[in-house]
C-alpha atoms as a PDB file:
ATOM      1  CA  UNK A   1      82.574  95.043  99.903  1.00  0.00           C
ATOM      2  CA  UNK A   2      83.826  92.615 102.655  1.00  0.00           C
ATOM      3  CA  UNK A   3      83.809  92.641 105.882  1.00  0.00           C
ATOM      4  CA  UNK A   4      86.364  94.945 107.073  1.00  0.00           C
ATOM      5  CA  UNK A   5      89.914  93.983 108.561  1.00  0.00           C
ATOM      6  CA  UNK A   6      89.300  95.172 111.996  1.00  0.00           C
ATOM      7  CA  UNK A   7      86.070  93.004 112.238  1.00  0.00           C
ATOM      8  CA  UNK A   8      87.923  89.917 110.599  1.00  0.00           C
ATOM      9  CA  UNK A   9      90.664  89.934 113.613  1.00  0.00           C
ATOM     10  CA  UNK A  10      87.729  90.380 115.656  1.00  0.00           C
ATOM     11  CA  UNK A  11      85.530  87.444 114.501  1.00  0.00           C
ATOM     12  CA  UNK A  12      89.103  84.884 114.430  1.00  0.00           C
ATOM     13  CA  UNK A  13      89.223  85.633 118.080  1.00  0.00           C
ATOM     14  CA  UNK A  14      85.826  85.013 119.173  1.00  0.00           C
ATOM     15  CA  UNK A  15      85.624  81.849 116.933  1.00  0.00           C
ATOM     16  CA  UNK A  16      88.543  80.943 119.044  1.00  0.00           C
ATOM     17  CA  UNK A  17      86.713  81.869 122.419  1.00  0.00           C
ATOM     18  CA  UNK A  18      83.626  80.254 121.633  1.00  0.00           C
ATOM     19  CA  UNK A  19      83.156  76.481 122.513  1.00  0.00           C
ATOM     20  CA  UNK A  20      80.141  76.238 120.046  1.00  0.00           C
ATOM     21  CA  UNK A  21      78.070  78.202 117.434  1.00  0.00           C
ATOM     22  CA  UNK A  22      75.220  80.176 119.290  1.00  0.00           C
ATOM     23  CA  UNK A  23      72.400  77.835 118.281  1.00  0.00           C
ATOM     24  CA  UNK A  24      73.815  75.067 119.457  1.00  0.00           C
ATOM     25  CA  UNK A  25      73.970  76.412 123.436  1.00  0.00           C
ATOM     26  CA  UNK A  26      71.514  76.601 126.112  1.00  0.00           C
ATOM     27  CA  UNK A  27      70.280  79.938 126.603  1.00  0.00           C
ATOM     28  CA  UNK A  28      72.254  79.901 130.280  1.00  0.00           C
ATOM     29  CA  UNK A  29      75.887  78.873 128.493  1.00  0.00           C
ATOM     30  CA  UNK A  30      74.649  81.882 125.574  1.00  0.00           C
ATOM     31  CA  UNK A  31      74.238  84.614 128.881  1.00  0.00           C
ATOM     32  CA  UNK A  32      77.691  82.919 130.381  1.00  0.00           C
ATOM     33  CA  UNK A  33      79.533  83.648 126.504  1.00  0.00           C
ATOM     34  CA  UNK A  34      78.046  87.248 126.810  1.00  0.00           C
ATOM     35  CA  UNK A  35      78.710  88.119 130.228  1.00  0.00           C
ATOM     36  CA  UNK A  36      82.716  87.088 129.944  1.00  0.00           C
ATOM     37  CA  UNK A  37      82.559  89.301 126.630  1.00  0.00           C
ATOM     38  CA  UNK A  38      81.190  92.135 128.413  1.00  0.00           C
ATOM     39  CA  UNK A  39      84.451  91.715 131.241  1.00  0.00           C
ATOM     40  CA  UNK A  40      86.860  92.391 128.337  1.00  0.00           C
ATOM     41  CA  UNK A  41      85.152  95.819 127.778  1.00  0.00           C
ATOM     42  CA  UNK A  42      86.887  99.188 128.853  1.00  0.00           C
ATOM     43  CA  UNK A  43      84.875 101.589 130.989  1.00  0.00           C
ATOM     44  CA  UNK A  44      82.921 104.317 129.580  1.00  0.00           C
ATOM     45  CA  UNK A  45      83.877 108.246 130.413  1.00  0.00           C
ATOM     46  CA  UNK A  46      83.295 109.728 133.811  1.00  0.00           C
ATOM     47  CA  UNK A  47      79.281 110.266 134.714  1.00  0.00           C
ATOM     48  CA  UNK A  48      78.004 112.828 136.799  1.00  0.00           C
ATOM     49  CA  UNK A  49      75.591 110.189 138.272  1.00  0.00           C
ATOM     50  CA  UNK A  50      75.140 106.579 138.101  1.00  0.00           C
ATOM     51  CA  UNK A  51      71.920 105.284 140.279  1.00  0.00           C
ATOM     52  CA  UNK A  52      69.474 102.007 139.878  1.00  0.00           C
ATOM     53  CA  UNK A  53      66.614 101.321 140.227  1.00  0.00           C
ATOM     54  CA  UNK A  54      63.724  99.360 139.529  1.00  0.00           C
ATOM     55  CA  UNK A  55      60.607 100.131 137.723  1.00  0.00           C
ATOM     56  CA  UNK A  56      57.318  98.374 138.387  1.00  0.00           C
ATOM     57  CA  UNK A  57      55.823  95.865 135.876  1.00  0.00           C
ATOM     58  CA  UNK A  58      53.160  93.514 135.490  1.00  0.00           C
ATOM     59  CA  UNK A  59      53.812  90.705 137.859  1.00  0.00           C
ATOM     60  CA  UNK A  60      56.958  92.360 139.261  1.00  0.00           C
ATOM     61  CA  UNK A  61      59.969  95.023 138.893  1.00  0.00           C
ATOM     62  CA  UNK A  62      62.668  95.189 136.322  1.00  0.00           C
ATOM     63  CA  UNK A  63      65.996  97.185 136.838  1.00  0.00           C
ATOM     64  CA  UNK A  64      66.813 100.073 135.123  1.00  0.00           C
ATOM     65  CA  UNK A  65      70.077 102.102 135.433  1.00  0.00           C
ATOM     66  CA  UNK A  66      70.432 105.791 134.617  1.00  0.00           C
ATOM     67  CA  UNK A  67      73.565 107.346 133.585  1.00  0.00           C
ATOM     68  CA  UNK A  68      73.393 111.057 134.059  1.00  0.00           C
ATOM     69  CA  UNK A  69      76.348 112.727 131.662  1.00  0.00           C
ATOM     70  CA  UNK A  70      76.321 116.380 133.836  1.00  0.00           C
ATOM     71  CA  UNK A  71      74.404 118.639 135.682  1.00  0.00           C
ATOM     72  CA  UNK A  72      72.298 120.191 133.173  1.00  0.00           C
ATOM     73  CA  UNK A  73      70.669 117.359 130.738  1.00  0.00           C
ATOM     74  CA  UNK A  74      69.332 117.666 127.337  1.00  0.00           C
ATOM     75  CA  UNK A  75      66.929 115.086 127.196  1.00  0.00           C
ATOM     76  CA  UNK A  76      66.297 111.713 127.911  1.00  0.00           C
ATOM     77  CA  UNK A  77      67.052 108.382 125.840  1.00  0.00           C
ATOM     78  CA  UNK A  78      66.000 105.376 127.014  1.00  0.00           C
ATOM     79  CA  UNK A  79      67.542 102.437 125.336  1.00  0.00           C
ATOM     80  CA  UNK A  80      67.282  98.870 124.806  1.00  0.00           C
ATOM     81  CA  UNK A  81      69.902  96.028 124.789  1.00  0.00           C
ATOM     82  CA  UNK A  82      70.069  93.584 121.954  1.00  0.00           C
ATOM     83  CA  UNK A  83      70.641  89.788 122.098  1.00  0.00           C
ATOM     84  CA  UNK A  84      67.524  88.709 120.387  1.00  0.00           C
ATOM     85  CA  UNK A  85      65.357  88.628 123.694  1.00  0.00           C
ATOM     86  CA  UNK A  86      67.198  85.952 125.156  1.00  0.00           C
ATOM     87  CA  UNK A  87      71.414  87.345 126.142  1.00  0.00           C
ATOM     88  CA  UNK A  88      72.353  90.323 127.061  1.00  0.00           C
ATOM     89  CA  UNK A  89      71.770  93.012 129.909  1.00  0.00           C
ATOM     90  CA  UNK A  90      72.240  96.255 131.371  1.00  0.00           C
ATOM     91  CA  UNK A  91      76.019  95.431 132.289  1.00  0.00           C
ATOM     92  CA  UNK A  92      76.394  94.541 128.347  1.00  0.00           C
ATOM     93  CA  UNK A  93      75.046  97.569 127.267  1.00  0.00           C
ATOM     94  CA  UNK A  94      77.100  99.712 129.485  1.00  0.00           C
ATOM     95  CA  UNK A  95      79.669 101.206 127.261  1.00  0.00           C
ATOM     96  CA  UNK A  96      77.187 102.366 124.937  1.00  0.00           C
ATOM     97  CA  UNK A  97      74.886 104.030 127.437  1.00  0.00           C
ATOM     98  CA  UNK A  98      78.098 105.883 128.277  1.00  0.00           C
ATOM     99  CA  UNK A  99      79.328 107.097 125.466  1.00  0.00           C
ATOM    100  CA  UNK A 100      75.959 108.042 124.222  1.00  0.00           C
ATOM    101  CA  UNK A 101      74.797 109.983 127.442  1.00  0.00           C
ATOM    102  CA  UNK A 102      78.653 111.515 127.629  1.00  0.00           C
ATOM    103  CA  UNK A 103      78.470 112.758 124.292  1.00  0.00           C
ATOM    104  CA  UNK A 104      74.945 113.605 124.260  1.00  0.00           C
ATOM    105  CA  UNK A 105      74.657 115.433 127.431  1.00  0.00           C
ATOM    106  CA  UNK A 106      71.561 113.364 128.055  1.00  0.00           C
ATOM    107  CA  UNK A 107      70.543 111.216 130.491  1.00  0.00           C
ATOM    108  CA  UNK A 108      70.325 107.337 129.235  1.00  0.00           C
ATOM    109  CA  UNK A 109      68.253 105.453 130.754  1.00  0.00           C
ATOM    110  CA  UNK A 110      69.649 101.242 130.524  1.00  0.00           C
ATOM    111  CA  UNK A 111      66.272  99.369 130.723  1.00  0.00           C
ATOM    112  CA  UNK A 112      66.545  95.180 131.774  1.00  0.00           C
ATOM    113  CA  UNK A 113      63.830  94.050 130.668  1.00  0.00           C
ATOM    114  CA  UNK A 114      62.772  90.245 131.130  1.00  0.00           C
ATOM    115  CA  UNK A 115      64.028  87.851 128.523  1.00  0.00           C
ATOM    116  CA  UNK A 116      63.458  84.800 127.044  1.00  0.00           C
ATOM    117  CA  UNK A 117      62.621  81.612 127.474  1.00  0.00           C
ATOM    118  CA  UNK A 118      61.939  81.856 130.983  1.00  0.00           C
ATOM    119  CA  UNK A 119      59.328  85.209 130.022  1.00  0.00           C
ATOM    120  CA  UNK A 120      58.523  84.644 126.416  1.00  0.00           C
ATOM    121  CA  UNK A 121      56.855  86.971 124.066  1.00  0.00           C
ATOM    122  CA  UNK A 122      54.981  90.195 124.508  1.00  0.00           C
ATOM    123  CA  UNK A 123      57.100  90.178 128.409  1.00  0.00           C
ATOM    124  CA  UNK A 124      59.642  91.984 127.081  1.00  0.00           C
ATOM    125  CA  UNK A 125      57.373  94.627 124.702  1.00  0.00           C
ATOM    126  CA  UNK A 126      55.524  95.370 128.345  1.00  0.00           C
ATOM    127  CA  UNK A 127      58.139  96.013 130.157  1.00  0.00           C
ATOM    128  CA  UNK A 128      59.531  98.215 127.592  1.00  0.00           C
ATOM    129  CA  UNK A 129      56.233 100.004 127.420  1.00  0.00           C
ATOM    130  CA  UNK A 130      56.753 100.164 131.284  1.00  0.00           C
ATOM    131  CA  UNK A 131      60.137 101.598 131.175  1.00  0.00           C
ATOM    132  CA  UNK A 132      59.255 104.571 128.799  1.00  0.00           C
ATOM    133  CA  UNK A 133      56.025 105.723 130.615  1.00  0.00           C
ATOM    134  CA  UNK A 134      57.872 105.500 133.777  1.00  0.00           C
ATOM    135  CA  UNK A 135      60.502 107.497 132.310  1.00  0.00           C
ATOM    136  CA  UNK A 136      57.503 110.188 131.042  1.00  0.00           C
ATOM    137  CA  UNK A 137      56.570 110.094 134.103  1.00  0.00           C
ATOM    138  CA  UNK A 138      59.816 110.711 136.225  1.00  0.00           C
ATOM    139  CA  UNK A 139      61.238 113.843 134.040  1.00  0.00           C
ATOM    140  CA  UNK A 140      61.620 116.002 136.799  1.00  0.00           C
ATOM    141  CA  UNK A 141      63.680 113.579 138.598  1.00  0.00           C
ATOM    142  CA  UNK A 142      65.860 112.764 135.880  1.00  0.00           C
ATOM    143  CA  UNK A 143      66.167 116.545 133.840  1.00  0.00           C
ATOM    144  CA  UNK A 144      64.400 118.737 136.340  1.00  0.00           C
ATOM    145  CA  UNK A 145      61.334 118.949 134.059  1.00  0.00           C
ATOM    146  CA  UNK A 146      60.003 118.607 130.613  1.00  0.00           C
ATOM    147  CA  UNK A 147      62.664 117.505 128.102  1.00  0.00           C
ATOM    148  CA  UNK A 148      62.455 115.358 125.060  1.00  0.00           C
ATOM    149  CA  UNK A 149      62.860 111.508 125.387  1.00  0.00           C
ATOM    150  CA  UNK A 150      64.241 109.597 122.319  1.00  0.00           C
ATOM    151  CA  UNK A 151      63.543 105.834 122.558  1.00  0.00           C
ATOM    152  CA  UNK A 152      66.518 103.450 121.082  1.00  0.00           C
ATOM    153  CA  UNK A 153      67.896  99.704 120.993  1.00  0.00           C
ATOM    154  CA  UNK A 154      69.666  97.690 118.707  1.00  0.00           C
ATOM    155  CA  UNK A 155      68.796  94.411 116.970  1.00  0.00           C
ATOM    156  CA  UNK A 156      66.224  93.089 119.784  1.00  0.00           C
ATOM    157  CA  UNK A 157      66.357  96.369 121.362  1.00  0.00           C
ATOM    158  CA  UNK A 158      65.499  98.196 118.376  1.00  0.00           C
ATOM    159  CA  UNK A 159      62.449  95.927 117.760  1.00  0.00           C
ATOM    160  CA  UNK A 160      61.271  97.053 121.025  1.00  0.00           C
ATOM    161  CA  UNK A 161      62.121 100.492 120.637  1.00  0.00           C
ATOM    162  CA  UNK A 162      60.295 100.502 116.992  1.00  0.00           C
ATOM    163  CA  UNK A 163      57.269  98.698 118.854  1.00  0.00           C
ATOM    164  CA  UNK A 164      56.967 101.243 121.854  1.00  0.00           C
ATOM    165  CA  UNK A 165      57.076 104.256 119.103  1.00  0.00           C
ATOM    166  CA  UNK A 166      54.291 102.287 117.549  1.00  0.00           C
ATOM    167  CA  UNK A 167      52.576 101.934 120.940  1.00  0.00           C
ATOM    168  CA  UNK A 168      52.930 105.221 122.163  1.00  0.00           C
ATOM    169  CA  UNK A 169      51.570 106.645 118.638  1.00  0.00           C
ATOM    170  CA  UNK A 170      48.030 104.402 118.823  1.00  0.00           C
ATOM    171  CA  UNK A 171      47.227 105.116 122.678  1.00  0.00           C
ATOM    172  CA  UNK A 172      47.748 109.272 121.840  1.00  0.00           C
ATOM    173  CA  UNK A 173      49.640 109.297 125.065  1.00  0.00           C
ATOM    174  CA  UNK A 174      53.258 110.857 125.586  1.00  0.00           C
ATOM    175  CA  UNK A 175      55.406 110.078 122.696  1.00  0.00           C
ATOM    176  CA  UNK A 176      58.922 110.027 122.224  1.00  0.00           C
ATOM    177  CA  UNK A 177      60.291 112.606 120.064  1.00  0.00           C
ATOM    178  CA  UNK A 178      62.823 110.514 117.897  1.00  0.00           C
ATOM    179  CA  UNK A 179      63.924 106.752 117.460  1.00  0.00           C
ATOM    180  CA  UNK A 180      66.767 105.234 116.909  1.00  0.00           C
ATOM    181  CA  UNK A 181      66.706 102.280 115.778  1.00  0.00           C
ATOM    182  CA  UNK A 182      70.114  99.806 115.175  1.00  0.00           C
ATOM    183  CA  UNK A 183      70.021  97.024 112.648  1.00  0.00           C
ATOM    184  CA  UNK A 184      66.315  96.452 114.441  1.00  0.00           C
ATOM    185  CA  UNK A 185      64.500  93.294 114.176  1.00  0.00           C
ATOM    186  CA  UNK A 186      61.755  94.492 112.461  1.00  0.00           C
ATOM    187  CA  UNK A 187      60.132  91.328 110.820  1.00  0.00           C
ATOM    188  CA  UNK A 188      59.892  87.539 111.229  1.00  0.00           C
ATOM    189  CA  UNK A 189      60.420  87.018 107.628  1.00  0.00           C
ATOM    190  CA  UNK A 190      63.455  84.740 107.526  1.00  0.00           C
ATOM    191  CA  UNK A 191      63.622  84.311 104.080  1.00  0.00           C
ATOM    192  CA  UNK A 192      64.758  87.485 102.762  1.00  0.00           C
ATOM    193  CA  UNK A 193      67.739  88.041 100.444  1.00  0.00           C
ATOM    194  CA  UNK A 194      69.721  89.590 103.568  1.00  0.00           C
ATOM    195  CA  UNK A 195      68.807  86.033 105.397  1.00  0.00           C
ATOM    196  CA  UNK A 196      70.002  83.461 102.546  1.00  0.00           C
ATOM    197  CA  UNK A 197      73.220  85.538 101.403  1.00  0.00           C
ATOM    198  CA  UNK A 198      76.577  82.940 102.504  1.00  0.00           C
ATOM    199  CA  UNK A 199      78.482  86.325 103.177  1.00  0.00           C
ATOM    200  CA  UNK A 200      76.075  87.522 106.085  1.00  0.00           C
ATOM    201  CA  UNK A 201      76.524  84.360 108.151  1.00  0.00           C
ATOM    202  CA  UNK A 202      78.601  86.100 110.799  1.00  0.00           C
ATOM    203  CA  UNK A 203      78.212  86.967 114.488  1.00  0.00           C
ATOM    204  CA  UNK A 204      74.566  86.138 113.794  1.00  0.00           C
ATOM    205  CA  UNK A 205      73.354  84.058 111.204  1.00  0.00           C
ATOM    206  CA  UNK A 206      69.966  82.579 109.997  1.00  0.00           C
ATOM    207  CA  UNK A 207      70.394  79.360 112.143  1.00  0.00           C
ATOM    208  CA  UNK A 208      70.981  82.183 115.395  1.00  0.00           C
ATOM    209  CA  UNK A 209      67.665  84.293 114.407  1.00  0.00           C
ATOM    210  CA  UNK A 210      65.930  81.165 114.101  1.00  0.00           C
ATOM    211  CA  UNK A 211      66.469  79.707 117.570  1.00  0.00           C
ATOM    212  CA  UNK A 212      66.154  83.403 119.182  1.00  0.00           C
ATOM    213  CA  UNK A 213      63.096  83.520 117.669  1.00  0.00           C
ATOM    214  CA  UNK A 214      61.909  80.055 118.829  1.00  0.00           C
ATOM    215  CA  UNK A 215      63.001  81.101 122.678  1.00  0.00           C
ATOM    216  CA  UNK A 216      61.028  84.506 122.049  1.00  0.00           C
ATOM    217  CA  UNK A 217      57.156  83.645 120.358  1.00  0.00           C
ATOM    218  CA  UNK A 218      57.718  79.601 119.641  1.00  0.00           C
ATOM    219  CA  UNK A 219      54.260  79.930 117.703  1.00  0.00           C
ATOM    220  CA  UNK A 220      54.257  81.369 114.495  1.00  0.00           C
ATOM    221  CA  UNK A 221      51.405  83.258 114.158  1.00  0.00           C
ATOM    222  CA  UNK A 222      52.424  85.100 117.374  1.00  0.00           C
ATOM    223  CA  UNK A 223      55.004  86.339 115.276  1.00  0.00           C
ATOM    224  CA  UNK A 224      52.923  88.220 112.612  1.00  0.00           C
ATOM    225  CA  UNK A 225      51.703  90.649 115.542  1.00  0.00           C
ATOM    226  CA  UNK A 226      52.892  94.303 115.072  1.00  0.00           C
ATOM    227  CA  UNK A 227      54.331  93.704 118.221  1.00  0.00           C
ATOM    228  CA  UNK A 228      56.713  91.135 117.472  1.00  0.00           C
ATOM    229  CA  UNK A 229      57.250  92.680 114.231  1.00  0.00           C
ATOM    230  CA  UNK A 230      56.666  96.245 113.506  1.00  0.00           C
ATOM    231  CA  UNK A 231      56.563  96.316 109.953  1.00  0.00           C
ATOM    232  CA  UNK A 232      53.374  94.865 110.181  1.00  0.00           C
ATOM    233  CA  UNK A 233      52.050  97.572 112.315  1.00  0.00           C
ATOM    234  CA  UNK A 234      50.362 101.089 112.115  1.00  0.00           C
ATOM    235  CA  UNK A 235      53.215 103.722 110.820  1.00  0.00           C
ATOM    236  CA  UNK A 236      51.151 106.799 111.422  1.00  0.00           C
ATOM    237  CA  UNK A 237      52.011 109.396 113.423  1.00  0.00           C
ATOM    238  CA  UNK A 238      55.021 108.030 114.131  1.00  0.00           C
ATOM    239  CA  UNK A 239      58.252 110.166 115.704  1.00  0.00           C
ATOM    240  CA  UNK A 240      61.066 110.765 113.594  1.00  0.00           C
ATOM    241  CA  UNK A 241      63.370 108.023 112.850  1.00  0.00           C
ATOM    242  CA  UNK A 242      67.303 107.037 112.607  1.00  0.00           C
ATOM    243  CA  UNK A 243      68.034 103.526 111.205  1.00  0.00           C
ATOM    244  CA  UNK A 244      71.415 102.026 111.166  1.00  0.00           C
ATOM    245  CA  UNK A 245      72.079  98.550 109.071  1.00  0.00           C
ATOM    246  CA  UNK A 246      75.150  96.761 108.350  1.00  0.00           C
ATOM    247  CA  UNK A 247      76.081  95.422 104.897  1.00  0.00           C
ATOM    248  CA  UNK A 248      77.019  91.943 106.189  1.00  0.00           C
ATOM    249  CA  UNK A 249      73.695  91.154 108.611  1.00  0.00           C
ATOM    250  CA  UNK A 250      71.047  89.063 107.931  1.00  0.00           C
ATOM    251  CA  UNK A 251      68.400  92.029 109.300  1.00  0.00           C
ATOM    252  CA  UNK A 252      69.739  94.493 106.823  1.00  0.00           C
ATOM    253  CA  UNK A 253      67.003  94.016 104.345  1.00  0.00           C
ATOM    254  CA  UNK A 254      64.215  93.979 106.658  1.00  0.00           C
ATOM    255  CA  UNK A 255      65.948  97.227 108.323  1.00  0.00           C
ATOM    256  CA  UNK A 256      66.101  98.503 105.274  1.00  0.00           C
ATOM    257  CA  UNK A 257      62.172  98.257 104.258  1.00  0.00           C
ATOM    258  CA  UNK A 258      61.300  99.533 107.513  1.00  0.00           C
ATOM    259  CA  UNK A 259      62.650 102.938 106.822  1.00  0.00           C
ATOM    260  CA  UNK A 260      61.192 102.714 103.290  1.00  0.00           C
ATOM    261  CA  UNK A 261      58.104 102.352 104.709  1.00  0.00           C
ATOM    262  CA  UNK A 262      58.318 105.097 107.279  1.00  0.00           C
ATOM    263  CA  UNK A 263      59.156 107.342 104.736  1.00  0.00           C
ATOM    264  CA  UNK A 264      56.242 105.891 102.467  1.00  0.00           C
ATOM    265  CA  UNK A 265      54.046 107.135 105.592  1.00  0.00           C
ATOM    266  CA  UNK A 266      55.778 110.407 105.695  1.00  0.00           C
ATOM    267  CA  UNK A 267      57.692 109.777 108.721  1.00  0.00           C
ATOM    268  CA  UNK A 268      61.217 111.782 108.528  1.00  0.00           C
ATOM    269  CA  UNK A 269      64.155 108.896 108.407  1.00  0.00           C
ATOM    270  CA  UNK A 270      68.007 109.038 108.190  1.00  0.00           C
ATOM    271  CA  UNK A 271      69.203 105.978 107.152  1.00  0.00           C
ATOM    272  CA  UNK A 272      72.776 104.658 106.884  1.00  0.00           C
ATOM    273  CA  UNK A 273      74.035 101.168 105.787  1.00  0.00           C
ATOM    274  CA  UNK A 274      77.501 101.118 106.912  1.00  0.00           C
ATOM    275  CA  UNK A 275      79.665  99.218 104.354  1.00  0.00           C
ATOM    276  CA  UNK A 276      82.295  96.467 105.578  1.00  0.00           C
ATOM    277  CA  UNK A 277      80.137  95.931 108.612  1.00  0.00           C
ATOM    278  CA  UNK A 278      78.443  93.067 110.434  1.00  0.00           C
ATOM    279  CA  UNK A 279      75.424  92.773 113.055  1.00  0.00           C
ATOM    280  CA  UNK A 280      76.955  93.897 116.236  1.00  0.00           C
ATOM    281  CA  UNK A 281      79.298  96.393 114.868  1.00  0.00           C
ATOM    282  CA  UNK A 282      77.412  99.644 116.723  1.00  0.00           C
ATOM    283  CA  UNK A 283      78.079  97.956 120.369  1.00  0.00           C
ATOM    284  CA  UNK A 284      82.001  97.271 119.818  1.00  0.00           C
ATOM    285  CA  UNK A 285      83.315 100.752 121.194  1.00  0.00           C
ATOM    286  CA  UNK A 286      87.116  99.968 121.053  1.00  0.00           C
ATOM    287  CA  UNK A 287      87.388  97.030 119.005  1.00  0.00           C
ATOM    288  CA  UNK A 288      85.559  98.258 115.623  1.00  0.00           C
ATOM    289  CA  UNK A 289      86.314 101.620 113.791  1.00  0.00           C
ATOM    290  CA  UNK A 290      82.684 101.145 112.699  1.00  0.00           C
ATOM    291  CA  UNK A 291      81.485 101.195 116.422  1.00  0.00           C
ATOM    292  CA  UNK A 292      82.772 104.671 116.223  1.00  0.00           C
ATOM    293  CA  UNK A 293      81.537 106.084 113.355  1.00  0.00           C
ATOM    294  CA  UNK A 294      77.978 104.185 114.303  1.00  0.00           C
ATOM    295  CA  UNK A 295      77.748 106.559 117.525  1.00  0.00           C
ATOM    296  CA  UNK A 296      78.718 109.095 115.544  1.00  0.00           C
ATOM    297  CA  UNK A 297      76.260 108.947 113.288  1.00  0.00           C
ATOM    298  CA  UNK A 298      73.498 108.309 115.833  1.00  0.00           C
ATOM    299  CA  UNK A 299      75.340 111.555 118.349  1.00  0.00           C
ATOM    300  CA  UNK A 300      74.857 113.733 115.238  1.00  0.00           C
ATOM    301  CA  UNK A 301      71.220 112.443 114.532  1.00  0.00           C
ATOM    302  CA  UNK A 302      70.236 112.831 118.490  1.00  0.00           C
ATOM    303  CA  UNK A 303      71.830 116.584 118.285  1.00  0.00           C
ATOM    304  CA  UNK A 304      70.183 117.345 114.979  1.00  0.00           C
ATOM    305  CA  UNK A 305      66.889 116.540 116.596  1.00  0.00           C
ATOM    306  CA  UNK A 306      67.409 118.069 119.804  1.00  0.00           C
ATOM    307  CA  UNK A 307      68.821 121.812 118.322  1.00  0.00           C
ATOM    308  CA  UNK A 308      66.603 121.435 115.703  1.00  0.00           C
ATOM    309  CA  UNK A 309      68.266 120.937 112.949  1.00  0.00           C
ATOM    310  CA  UNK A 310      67.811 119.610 109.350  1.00  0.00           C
ATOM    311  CA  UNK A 311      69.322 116.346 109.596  1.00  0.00           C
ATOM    312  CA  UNK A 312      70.783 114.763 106.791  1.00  0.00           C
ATOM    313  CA  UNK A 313      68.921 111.822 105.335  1.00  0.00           C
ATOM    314  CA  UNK A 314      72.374 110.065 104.494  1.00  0.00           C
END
């Protein structure tokens, strides 16, 4: 089907805001487009506690921001922003940490990790790595002791969730216990049918993956690593796993084999493709009906998983 109505008001306005196609800025006017997005955004529901802080990484610290939904947590999710490596932030991804922690009851934990160009590829893998074993490692100060910890992102940020699941499940350490995973980048394959199809040319295109990708591992073998793209990596042992795609996004096929292949290994998926839809739908709390049933499709997953019950693979 088409893109929905909501999302065709939505892209005539930003096509109207925009001074140029994403591939043809700078990575600093991309960040600038973002950021004045971001001011438009209505605040998320009351916390019980906002604090940040900064967790310690090779060569440095990155910032991390934990919204804590009420006194008495039922886990942890740690989650990471998209905007292909390169845009994006903890402000951005805001409004979705709230929603999800208010309507989770669980703590989310907002991790800004270092993008690219300026840190290219695996920077932002290691401090993603960083950000969950600090998180393992800081349970009592977040939930007052052990709790599960789901690991999530979407598009970029579900790459690096997908990759730290990975991670976690070689090195036998602590392991998350679900992840959820948003129209992920999970393969450097630009040449799928997703990719080439005129209709998915949208808030991201082809031409947009291309130079994300080029700002993120500029050499192309670097790209074939498991930990620039997962699908290429080890799938056993892996948590549980929720995997939204949109009908109209170039990383819907690639999204798609991902959680073919997890179930191939025996992994437990859900999967949805939400019809009408493009990349970027899950993030637009407010402005996209789809943004709403997106959270509640992941809220439902997260609960299944955390009461223990049989989720629905639909």
């Amino acid at each position: 089907m088409a893109i929905d109505e909501a999302t065709q008001g939505l892209l005539a306005q930003l096509a109207e805001m925009a001074p140029q196609q994403l591939h043809e800025m700078t990575p600093a006017q991309a960040r600038e487009f973002t950021a004045s997005l971001n001011e438009q955004t209505a605040p998320g529901p009351e916390m019980h506690g906002v604090r940040d802080t900064r967790v310690h990484v090779s060569g440095g610290t990155v910032p991390v921001r934990i919204l804590t939904p009420t006194d008495h947590p039922r886990g942890v999710v740690v989650w990471f922003h998209g905007g292909g490596w390169v845009i994006g932030g903890i402000d951005e991804a805001e409004t979705v940490g709230w929603t999800m922690a208010a309507r989770t009851d669980c703590v989310v934990v907002l991790v800004g990790y270092r993008k690219a160009p300026e840190f290219r590829y695996p920077t932002a893998v290691d401090d993603a790595w960083a950000a969950l074993q600090w998180t393992f490692s800081h349970l009592d100060d977040l939930v007052g002791g052990l709790a599960p910890v789901i690991v999530g992102g979407d598009s970029a940020g579900g790459n690096l969730a997908a990759v730290v699941a990975q991670r976690a499940a070689r090195r036998g350490g602590p392991s998350p216990s679900l992840q959820v995973l948003v129209y992920p980048v999970t393969d450097c394959d630009l040449a799928t049918t997703s990719y080439q199809d005129p209709e998915n040319q949208l808030l991201l295109s082809r031409d947009s993956m291309v130079w994300f990708w080029d700002h993120y591992a500029p050499e192309p073998a670097t790209r074939l690593h498991p930990d620039a793209s997962p699908i290429r990596g080890d799938f056993l042992k892996l948590p549980p796993a929720v995997i939204l795609t949109a009908e109209h996004d170039v990383l819907r096929d690639e999204g798609e084999l991902y959680a073919t292949r997890l179930l191939k290994a025996r992994v437990p998926v859900r999967h949805r493709r939400f019809p009408g839809q493009m990349h970027g739908f899950f993030t637009m709390i407010g402005a996209l009906p789809g943004a709403d049933a997106g959270m509640d499709y992941v809220v439902g997953a997260i609960d299944a998983q955390l009461t223990g019950a049989t989720a629905d693979a639909g």
